[in-house]
N, C-alpha and C. Protein backbone atom coordinates (compact mmCIF):
# COMPACT_ATOMS: atom_id res chain seq x y z
N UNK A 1 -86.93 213.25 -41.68
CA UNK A 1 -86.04 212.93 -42.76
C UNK A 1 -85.13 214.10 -43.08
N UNK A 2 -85.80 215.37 -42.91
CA UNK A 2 -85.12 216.42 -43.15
C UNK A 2 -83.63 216.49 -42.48
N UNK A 3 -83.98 216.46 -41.28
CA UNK A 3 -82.96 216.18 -39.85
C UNK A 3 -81.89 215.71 -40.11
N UNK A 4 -82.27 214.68 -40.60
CA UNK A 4 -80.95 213.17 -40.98
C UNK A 4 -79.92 213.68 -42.00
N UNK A 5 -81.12 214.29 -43.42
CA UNK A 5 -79.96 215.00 -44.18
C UNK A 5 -78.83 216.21 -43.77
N UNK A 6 -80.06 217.21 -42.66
CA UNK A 6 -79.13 218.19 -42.29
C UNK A 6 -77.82 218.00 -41.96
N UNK A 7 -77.86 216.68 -41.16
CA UNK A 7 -76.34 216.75 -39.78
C UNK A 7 -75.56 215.93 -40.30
N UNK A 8 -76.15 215.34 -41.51
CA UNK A 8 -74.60 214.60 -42.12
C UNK A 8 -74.05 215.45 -42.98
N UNK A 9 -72.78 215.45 -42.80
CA UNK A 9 -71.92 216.54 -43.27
C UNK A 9 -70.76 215.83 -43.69
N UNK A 10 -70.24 214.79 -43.37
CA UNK A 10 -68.47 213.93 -43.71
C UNK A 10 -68.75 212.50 -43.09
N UNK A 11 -67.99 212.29 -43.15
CA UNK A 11 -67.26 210.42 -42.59
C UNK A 11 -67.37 210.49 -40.85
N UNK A 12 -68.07 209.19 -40.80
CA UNK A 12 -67.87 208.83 -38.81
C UNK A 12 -66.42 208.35 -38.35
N UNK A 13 -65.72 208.29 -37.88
CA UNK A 13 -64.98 208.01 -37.44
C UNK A 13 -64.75 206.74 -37.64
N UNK A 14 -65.17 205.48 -37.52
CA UNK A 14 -65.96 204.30 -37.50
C UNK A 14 -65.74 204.46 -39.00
N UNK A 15 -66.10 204.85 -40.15
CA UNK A 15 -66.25 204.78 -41.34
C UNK A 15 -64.34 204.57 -41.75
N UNK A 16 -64.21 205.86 -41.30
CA UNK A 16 -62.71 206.03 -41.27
C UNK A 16 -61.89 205.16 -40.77
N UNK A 17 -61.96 204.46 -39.60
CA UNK A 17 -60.94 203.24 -39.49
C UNK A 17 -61.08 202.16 -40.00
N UNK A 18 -61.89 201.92 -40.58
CA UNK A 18 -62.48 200.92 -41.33
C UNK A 18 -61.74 200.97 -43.04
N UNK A 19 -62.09 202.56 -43.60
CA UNK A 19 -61.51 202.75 -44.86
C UNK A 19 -59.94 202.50 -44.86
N UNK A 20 -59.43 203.65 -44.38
CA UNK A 20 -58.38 203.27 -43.79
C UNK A 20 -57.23 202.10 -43.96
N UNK A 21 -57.50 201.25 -43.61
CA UNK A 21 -56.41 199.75 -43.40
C UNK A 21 -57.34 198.88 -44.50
N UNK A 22 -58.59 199.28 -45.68
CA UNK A 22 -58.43 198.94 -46.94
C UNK A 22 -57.91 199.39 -47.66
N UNK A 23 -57.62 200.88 -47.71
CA UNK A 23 -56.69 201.41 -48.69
C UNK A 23 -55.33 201.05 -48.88
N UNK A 24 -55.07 200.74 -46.85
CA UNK A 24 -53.37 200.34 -46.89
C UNK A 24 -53.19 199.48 -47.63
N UNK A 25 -54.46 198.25 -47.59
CA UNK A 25 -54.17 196.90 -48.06
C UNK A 25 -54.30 196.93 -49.69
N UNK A 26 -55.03 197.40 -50.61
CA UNK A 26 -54.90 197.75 -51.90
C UNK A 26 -53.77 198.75 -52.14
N UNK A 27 -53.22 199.55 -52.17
CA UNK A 27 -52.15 200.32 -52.27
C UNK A 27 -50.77 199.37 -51.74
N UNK A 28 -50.46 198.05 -51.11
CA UNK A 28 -49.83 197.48 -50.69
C UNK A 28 -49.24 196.65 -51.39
N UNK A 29 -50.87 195.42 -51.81
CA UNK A 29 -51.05 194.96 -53.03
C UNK A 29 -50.37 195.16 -54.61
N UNK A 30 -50.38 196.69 -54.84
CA UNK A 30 -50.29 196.88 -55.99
C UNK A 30 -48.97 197.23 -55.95
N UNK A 31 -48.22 198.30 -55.07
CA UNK A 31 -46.53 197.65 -54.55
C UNK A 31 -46.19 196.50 -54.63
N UNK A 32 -46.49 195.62 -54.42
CA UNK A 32 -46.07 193.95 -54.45
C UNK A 32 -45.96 193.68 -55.86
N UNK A 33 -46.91 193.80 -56.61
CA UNK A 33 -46.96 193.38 -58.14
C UNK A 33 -46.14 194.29 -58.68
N UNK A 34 -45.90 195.70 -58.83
CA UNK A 34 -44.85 196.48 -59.66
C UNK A 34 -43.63 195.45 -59.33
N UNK A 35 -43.39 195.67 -57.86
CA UNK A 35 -42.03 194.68 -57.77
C UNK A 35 -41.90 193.85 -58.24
N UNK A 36 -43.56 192.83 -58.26
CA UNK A 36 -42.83 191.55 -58.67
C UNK A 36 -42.32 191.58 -59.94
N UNK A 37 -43.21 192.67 -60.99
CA UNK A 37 -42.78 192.11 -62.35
C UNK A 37 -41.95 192.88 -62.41
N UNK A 38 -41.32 193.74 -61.81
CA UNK A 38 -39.72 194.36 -62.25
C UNK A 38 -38.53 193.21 -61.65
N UNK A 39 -38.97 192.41 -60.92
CA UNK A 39 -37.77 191.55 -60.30
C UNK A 39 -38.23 190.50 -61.08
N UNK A 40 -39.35 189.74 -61.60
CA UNK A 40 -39.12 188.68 -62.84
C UNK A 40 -38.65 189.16 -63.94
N UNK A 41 -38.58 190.47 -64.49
CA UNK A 41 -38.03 190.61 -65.41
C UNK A 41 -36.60 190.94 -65.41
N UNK A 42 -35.89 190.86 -64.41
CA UNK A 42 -34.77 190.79 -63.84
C UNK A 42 -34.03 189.58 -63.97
N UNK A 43 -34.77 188.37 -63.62
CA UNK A 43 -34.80 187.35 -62.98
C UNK A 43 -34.68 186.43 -64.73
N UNK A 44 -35.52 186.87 -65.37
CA UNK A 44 -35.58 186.37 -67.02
C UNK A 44 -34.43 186.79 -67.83
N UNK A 45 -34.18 188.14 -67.65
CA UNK A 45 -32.92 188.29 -68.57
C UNK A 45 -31.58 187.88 -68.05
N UNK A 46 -31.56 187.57 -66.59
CA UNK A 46 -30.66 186.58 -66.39
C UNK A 46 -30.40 185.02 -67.01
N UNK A 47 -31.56 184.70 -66.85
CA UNK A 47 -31.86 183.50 -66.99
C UNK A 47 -31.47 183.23 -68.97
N UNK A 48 -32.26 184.27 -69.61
CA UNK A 48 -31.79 184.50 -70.91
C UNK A 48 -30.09 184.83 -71.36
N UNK A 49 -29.81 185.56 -70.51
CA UNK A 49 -28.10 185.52 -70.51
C UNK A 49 -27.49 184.64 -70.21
N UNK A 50 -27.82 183.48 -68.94
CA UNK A 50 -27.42 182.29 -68.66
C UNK A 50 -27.27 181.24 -69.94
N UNK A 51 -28.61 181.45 -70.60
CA UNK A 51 -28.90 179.88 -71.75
C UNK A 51 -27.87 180.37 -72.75
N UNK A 52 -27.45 181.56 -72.81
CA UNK A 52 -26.98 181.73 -74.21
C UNK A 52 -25.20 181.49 -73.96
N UNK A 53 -25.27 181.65 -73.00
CA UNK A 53 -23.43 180.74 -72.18
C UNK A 53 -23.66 179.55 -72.85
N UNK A 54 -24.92 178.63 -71.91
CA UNK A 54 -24.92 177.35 -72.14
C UNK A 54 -25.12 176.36 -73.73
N UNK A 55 -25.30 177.98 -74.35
CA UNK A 55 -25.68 177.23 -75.72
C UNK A 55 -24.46 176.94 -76.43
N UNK A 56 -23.62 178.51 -75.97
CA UNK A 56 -22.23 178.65 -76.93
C UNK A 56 -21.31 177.47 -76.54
N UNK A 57 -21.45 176.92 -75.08
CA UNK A 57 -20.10 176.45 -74.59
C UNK A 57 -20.70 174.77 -75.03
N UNK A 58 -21.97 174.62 -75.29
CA UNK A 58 -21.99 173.24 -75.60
C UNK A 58 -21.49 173.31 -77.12
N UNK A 59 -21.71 174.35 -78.01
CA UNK A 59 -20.82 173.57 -79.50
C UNK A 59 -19.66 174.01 -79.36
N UNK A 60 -18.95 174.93 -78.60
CA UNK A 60 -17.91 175.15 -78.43
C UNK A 60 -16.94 173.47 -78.15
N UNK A 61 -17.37 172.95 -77.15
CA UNK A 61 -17.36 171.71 -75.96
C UNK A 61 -17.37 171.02 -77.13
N UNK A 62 -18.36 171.23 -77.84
CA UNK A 62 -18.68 169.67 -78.99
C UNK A 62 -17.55 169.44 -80.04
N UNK A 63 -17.31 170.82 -80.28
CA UNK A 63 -16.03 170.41 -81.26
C UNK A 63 -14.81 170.62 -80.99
N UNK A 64 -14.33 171.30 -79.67
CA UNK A 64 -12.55 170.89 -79.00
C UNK A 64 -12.49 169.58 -78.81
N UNK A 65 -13.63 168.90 -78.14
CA UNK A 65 -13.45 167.48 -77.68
C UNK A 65 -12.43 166.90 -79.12
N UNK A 66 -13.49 167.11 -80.39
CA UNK A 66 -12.90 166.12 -81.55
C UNK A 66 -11.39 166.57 -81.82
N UNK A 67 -10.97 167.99 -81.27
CA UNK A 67 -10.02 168.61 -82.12
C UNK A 67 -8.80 168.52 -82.09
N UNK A 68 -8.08 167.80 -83.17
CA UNK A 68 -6.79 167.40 -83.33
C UNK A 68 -5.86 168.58 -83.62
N UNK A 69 -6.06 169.78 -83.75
CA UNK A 69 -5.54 170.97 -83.77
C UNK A 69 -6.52 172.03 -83.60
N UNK A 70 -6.05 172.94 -82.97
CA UNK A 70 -6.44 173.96 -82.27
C UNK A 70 -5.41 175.59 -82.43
N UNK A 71 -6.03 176.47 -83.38
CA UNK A 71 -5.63 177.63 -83.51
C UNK A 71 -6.27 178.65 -83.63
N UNK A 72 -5.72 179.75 -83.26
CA UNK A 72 -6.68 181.29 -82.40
C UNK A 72 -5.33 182.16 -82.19
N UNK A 73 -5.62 183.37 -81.76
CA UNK A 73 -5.17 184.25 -82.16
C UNK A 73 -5.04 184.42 -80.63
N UNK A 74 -3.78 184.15 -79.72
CA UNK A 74 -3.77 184.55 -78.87
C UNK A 74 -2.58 184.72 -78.63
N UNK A 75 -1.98 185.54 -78.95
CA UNK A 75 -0.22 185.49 -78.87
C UNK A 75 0.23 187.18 -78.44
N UNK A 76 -0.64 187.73 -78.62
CA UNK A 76 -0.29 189.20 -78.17
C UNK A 76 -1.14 189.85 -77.14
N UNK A 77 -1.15 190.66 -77.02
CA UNK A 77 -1.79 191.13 -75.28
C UNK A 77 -3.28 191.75 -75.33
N UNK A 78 -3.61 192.12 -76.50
CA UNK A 78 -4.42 192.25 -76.84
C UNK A 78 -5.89 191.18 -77.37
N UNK A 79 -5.20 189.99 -78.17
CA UNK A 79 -5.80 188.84 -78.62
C UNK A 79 -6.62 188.10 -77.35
N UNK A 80 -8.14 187.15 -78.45
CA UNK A 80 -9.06 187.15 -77.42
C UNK A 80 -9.02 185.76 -77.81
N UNK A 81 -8.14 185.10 -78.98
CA UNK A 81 -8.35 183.75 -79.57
C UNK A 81 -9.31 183.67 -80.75
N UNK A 82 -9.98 184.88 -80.82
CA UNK A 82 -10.77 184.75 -82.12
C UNK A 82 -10.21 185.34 -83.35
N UNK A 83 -10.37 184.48 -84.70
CA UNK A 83 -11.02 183.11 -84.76
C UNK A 83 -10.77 182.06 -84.29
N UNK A 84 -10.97 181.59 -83.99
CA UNK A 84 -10.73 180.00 -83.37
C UNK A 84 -11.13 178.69 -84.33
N UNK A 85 -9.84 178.15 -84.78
CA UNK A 85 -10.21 177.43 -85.74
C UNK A 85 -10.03 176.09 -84.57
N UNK A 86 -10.92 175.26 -85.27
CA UNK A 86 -10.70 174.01 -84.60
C UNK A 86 -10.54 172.56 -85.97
N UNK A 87 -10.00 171.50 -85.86
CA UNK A 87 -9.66 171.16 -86.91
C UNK A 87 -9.56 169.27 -86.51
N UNK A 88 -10.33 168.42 -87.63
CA UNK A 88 -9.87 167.00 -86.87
C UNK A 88 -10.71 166.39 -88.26
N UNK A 89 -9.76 165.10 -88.57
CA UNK A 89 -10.45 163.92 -88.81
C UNK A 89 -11.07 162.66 -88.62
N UNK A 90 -12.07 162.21 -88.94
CA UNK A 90 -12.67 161.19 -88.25
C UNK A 90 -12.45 160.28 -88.79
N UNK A 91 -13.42 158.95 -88.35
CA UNK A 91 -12.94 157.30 -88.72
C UNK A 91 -13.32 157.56 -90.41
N UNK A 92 -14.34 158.05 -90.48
CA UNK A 92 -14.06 157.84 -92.30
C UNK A 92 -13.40 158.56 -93.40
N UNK A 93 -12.24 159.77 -92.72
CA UNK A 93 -11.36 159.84 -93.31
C UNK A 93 -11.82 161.54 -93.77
N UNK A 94 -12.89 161.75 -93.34
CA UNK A 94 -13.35 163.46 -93.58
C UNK A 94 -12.74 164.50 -92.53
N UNK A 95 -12.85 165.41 -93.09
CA UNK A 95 -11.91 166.97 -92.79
C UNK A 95 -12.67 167.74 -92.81
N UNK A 96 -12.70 167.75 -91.02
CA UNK A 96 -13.54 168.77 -90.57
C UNK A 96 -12.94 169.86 -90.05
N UNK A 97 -13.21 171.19 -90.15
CA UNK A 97 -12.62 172.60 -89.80
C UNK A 97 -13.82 173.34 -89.13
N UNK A 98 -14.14 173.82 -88.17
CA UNK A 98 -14.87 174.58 -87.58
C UNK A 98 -14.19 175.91 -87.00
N UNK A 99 -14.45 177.26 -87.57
CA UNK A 99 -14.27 178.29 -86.75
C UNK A 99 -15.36 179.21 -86.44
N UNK A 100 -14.65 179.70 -85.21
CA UNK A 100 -16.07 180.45 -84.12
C UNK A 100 -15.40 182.09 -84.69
N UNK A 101 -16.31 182.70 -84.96
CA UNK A 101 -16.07 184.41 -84.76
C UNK A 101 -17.18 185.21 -83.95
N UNK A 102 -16.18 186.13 -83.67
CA UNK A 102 -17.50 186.92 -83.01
C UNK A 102 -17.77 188.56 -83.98
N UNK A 103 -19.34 188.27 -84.33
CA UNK A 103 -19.91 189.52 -84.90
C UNK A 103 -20.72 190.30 -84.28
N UNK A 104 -20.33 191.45 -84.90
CA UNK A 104 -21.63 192.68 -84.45
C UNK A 104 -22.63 192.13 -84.49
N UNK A 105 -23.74 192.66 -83.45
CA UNK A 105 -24.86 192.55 -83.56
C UNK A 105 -25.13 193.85 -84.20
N UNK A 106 -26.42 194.12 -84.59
CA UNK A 106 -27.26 195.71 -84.76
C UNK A 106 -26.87 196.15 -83.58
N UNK A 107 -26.91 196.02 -82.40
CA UNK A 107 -26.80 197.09 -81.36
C UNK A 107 -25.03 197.83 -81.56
N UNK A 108 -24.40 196.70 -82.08
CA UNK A 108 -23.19 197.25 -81.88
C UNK A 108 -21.92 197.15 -81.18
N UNK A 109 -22.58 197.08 -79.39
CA UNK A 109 -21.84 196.92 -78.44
C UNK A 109 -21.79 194.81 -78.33
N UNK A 110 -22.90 194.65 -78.51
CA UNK A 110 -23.54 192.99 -78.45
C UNK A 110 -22.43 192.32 -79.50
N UNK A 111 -21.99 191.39 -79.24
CA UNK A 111 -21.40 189.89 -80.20
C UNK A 111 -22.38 189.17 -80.54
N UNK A 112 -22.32 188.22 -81.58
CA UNK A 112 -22.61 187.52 -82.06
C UNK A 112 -21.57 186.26 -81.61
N UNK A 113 -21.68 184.77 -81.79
CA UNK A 113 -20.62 183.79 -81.51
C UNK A 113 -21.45 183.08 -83.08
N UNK A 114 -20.68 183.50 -84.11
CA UNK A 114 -21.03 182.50 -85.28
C UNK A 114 -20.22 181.21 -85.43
N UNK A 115 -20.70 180.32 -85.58
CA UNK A 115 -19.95 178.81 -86.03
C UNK A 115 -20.33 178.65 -87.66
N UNK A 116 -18.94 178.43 -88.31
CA UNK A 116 -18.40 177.76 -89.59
C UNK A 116 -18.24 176.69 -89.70
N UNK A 117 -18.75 175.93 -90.38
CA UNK A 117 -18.26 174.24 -90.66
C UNK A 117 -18.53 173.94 -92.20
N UNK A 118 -16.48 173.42 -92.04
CA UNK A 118 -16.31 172.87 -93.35
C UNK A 118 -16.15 171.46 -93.14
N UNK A 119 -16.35 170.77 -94.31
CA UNK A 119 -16.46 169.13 -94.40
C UNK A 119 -15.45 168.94 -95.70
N UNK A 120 -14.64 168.30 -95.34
CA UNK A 120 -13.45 168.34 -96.35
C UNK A 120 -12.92 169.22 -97.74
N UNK A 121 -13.02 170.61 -96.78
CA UNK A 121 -13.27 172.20 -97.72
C UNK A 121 -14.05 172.84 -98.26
N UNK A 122 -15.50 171.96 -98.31
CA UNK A 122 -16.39 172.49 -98.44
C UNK A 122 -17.58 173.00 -97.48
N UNK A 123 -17.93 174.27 -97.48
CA UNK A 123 -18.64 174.90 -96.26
C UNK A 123 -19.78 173.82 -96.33
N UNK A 124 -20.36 173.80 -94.97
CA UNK A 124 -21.58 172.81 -95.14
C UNK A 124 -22.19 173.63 -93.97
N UNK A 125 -22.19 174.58 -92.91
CA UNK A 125 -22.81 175.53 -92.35
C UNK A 125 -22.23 176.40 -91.76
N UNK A 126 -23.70 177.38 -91.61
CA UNK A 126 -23.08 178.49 -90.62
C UNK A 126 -24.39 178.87 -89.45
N UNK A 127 -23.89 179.47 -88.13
CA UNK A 127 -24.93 179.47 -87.73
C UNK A 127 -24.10 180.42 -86.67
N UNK A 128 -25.53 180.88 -85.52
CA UNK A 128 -25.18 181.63 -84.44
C UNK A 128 -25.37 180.84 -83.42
N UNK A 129 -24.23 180.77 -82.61
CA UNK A 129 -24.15 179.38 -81.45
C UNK A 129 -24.26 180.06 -80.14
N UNK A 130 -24.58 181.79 -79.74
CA UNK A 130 -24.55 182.64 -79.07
C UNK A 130 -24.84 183.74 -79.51
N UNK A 131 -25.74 184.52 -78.56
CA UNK A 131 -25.65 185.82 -79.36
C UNK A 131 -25.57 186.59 -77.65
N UNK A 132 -25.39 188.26 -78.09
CA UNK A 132 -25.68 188.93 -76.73
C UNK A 132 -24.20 188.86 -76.13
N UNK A 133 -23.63 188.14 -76.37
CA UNK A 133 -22.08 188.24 -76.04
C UNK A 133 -21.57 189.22 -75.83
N UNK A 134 -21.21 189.39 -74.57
CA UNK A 134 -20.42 190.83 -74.31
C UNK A 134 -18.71 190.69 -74.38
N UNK A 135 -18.00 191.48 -75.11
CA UNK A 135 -16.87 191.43 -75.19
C UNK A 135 -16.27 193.24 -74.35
N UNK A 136 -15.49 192.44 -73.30
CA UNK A 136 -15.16 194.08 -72.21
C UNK A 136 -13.92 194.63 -73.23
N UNK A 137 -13.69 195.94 -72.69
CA UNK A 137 -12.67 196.83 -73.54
C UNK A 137 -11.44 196.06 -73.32
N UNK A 138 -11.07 195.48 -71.74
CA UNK A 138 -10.05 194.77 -71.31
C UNK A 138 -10.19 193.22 -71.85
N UNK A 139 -9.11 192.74 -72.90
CA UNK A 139 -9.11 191.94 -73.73
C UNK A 139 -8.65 190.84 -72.00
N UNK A 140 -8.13 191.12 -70.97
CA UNK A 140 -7.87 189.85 -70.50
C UNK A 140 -9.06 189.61 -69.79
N UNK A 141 -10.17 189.91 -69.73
CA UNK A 141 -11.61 189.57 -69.40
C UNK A 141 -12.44 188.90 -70.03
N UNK A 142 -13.38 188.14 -69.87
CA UNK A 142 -14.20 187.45 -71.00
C UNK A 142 -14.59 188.58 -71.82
N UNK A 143 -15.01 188.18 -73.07
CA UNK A 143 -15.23 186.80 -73.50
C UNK A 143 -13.44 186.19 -74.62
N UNK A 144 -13.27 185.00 -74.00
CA UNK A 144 -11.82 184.98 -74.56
C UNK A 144 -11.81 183.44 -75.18
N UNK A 145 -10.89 182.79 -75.67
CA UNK A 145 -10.15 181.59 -75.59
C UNK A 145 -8.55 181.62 -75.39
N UNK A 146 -8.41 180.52 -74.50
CA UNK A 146 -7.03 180.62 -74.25
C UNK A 146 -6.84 179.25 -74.76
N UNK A 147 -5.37 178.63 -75.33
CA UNK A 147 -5.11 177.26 -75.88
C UNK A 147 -4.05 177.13 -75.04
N UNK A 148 -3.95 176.18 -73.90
CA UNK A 148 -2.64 175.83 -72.97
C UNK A 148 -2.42 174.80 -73.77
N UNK A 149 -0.98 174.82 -74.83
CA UNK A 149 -0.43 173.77 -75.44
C UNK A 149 -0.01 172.44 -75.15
N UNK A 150 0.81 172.96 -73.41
CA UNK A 150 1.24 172.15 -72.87
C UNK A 150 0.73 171.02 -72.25
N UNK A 151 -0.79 171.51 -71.75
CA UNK A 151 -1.21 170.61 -70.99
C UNK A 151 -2.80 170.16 -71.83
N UNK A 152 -2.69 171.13 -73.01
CA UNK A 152 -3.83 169.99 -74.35
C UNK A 152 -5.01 171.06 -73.74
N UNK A 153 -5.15 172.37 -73.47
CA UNK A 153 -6.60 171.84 -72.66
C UNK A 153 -7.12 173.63 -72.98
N UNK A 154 -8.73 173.38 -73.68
CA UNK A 154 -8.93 175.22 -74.28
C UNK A 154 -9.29 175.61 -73.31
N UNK A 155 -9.53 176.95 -73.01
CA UNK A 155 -10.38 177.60 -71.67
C UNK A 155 -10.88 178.64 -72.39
N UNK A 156 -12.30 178.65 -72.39
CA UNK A 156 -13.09 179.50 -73.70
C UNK A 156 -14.25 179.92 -72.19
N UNK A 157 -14.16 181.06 -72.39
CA UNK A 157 -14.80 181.84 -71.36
C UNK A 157 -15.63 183.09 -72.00
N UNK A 158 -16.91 182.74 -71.15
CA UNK A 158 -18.00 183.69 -72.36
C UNK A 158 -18.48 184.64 -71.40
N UNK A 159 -19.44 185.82 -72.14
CA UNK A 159 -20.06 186.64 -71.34
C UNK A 159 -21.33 187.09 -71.99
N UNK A 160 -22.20 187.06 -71.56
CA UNK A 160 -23.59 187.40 -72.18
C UNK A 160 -24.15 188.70 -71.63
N UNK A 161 -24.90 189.26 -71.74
CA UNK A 161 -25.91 190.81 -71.47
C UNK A 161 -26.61 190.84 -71.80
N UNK A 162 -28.01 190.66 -71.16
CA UNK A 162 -29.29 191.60 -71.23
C UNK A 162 -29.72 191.90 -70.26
N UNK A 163 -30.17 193.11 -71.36
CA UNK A 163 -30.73 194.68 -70.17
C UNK A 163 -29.32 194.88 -69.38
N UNK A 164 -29.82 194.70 -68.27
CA UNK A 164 -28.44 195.01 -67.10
C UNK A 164 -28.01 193.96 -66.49
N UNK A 165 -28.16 193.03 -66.80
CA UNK A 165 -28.01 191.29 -66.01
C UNK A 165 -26.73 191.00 -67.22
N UNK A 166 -26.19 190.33 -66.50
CA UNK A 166 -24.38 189.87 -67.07
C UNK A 166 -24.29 188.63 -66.58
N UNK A 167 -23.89 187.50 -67.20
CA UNK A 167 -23.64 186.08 -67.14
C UNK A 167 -22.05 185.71 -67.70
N UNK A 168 -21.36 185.29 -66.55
CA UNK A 168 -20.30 184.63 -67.27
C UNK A 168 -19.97 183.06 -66.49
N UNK A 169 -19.45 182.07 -67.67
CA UNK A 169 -19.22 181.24 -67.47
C UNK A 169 -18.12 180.72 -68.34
N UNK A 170 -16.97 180.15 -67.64
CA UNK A 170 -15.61 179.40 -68.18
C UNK A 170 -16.12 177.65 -68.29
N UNK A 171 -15.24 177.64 -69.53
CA UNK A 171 -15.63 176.31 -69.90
C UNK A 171 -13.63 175.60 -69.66
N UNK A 172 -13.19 174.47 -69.50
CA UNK A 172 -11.76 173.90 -69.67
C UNK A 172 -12.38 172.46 -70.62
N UNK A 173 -11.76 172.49 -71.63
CA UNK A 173 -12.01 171.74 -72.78
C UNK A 173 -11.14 170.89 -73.40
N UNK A 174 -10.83 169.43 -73.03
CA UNK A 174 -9.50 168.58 -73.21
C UNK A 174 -9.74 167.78 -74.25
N UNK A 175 -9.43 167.96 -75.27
CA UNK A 175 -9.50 167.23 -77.12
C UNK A 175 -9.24 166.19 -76.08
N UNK A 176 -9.85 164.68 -76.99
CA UNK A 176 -10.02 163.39 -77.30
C UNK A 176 -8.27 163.35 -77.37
N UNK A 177 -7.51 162.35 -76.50
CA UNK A 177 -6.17 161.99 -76.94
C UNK A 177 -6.66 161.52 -78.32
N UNK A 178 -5.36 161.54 -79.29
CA UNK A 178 -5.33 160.89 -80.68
C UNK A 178 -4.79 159.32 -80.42
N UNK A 179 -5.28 158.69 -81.09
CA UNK A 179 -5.01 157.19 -80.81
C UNK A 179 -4.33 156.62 -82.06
């Protein structure tokens, strides 16, 4: 017994190729997972920048459709169309006014897309129809509205941010002919 203890001294060779290509495979493993959750979380704040396009451009969408007038601030080189008033009456004779602004968030750099709605002059809500909105230094970049008079039709183009993921999406928005 003595013997046995003497002459072992380290690892057989045999021990070693064996350890070896388990370590590769746990150390491999655990590479795979850092990645994965740095690329789902990649993958989410896209996805979170995406919904918040899709949120703004559906009430955006919801109320050009109705809108029998359409005014914004886009006449100088600078102008992004905001505020954007939108404006229409319906079959029972009410006066509706909706305008979109964009506010600071706390961060600062971030927009807000708030919606106003009045019901025949009287406010009846307010809400955030977007947030995370990125507005670039270059006003002819999203996030904008443009009103083509001629041919009836808004083009309200948004931009969202989180983290480092950027979403943009253009909406073309043709009011209801008036009948």
């Amino acid at each position: 017994m003595k013997r046995l203890q003497k002459d072992q001294r380290g690892v057989t060779l045999v021990e070693l190729l064996v350890a070896i290509p388990i370590a590769a495979l746990v150390i491999t493993a655990a590479t795979g997972a850092v990645f994965q959750v740095l690329n789902s979380t990649r993958a989410n704040n896209y996805i979170n920048a995406y919904s918040e396009l899709q949120w703004a451009g559906y009430w955006v969408n919801h109320d050009a459709i109705q809108a029998q007038n359409v005014t914004g601030t886009w006449e100088g080189p600078n102008d992004r169309g905001f505020p954007l008033t939108l404006t229409w009456t319906d079959w029972s004779d009410d006066e509706y006014r909706v305008t979109y602004t964009l506010e600071d968030m706390p961060s600062g750099e971030l927009k807000y897309l708030q919606r106003q709605v009045w019901v025949n002059s009287t406010p009846t809500a307010t809400n955030t129809t977007g947030r995370y909105i990125y507005v670039d230094a270059d006003p002819s970049k999203p996030t904008n509205c443009v009103w083509d008079s001629d041919e009836k039709v808004l083009t309200f183009t948004v931009k969202a941010q989180m983290g480092q993921q950027i979403a943009t999406r253009t909406y073309e928005i043709k009011p209801r002919p008036l009948s």
